[in-house]
N, C-alpha and C. Protein backbone atom coordinates (compact mmCIF):
# COMPACT_ATOMS: atom_id res chain seq x y z
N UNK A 1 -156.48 -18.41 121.98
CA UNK A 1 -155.05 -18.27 122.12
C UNK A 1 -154.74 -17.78 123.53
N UNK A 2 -153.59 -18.57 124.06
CA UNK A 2 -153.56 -18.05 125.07
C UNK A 2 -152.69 -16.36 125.34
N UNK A 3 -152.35 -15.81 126.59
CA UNK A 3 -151.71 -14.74 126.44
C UNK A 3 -149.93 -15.10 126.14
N UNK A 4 -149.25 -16.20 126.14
CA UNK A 4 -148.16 -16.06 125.97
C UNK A 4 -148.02 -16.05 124.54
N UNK A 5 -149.13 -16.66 124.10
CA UNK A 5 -149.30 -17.25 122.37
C UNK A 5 -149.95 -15.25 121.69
N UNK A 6 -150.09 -14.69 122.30
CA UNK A 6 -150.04 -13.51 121.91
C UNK A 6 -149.03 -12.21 121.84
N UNK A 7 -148.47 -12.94 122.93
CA UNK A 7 -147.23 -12.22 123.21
C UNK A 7 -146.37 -12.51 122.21
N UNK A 8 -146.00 -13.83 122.00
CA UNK A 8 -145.10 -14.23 120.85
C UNK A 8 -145.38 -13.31 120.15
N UNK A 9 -147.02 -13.22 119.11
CA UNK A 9 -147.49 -12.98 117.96
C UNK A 9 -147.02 -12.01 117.75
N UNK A 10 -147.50 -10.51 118.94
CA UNK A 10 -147.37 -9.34 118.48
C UNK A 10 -145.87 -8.47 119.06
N UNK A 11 -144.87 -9.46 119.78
CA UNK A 11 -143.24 -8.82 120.37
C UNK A 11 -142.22 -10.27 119.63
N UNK A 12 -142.64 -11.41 119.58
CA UNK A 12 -141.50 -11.79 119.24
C UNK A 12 -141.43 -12.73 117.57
N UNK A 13 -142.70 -12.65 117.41
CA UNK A 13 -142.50 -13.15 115.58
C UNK A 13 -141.72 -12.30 114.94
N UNK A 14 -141.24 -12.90 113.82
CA UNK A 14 -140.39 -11.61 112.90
C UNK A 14 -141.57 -11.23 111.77
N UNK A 15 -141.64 -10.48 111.40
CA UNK A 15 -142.95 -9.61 110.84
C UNK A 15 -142.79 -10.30 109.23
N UNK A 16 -141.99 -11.12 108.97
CA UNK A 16 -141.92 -11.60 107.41
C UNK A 16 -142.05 -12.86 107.84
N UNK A 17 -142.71 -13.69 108.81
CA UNK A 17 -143.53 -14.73 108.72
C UNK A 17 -145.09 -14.85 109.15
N UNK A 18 -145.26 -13.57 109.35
CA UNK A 18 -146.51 -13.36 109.35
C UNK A 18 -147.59 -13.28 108.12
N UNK A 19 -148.61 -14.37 107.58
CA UNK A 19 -149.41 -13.99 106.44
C UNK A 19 -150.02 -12.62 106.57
N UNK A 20 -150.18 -11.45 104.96
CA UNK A 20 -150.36 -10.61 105.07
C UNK A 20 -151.92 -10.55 105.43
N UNK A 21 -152.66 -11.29 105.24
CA UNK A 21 -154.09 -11.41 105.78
C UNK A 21 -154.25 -11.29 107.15
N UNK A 22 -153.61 -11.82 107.78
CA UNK A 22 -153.41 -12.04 109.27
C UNK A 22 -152.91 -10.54 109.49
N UNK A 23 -151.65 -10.12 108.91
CA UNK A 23 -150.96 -8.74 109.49
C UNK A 23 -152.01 -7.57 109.18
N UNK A 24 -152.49 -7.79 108.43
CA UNK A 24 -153.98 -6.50 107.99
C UNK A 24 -154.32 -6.44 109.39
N UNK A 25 -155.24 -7.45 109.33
CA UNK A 25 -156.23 -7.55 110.70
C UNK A 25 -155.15 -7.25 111.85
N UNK A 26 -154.18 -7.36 112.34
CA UNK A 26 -153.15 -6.90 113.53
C UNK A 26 -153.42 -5.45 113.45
N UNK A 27 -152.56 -4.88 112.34
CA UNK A 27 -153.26 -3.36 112.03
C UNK A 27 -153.74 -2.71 111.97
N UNK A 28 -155.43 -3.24 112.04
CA UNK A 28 -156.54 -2.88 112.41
C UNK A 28 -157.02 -2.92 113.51
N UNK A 29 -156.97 -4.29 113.93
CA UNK A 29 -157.29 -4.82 115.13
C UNK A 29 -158.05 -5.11 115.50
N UNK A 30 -158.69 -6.17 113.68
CA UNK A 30 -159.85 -6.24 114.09
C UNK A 30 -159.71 -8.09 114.33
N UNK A 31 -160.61 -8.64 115.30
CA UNK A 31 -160.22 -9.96 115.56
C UNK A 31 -160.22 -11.28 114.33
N UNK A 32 -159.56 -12.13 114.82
CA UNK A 32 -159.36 -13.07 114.65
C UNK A 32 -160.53 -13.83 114.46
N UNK A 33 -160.25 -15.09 112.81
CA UNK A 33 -161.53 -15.81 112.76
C UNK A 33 -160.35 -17.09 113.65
N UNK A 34 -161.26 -18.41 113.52
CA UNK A 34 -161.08 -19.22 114.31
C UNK A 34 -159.90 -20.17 113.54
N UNK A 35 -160.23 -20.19 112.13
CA UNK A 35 -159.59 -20.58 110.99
C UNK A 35 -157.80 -20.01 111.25
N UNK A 36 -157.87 -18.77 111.56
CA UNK A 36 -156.53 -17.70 111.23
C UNK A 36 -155.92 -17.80 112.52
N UNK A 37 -156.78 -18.13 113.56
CA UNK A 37 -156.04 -18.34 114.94
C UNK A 37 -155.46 -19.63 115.19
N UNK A 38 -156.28 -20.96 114.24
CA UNK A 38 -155.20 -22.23 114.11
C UNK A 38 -153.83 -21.78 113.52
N UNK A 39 -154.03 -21.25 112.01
CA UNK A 39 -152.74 -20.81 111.16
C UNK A 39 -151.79 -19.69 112.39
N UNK A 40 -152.34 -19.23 112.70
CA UNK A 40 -151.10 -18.58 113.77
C UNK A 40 -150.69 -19.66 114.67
N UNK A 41 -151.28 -20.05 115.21
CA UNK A 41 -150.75 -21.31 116.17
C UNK A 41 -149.86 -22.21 115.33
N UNK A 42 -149.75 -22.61 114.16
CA UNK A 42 -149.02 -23.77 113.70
C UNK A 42 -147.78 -22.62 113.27
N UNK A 43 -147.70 -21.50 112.79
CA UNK A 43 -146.63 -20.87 112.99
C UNK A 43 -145.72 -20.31 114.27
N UNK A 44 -146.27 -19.71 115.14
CA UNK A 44 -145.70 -20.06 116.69
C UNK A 44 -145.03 -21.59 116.45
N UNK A 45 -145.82 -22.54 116.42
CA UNK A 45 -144.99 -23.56 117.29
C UNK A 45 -144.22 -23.94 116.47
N UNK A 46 -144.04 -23.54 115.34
CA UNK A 46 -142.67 -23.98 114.06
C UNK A 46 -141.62 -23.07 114.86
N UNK A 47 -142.00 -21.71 115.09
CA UNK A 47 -141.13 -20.48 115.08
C UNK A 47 -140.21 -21.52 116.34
N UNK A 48 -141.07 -21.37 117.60
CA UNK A 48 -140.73 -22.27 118.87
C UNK A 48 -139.40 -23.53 118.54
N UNK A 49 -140.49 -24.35 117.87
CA UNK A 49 -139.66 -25.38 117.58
C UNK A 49 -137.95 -25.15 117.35
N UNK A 50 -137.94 -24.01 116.25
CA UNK A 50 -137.21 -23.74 115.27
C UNK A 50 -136.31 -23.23 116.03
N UNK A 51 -136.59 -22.62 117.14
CA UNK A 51 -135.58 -21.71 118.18
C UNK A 51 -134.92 -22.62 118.98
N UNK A 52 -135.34 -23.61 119.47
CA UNK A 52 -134.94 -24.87 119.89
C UNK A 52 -133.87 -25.07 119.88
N UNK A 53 -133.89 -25.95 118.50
CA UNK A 53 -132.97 -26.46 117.49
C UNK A 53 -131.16 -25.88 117.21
């Protein structure tokens, strides 16, 4: 992921589209599998999209 694609994640997602599996691990901080870093990516670019529009 890149750093803007992190930036989104952790300042501009709204915290109720985040899966709670995913928000654990934020909380912890513990990393990302490779699997959970696609699923964040296809949410970014909906969120993106969606802001668009």
């Amino acid at each position: 992921m890149t750093s803007d694609e992190y930036i989104f994640l952790y300042s501009k997602l709204s915290i109720d589209k985040i899966p709670l599996h995913i928000k654990d691990k934020i909380d912890s901080g513990d990393e990302f599998t490779e699997v959970e870093k696609q699923e964040i990516l296809k949410i970014i670019r909906k969120e993106k999209m969606d802001s668009l529009s």
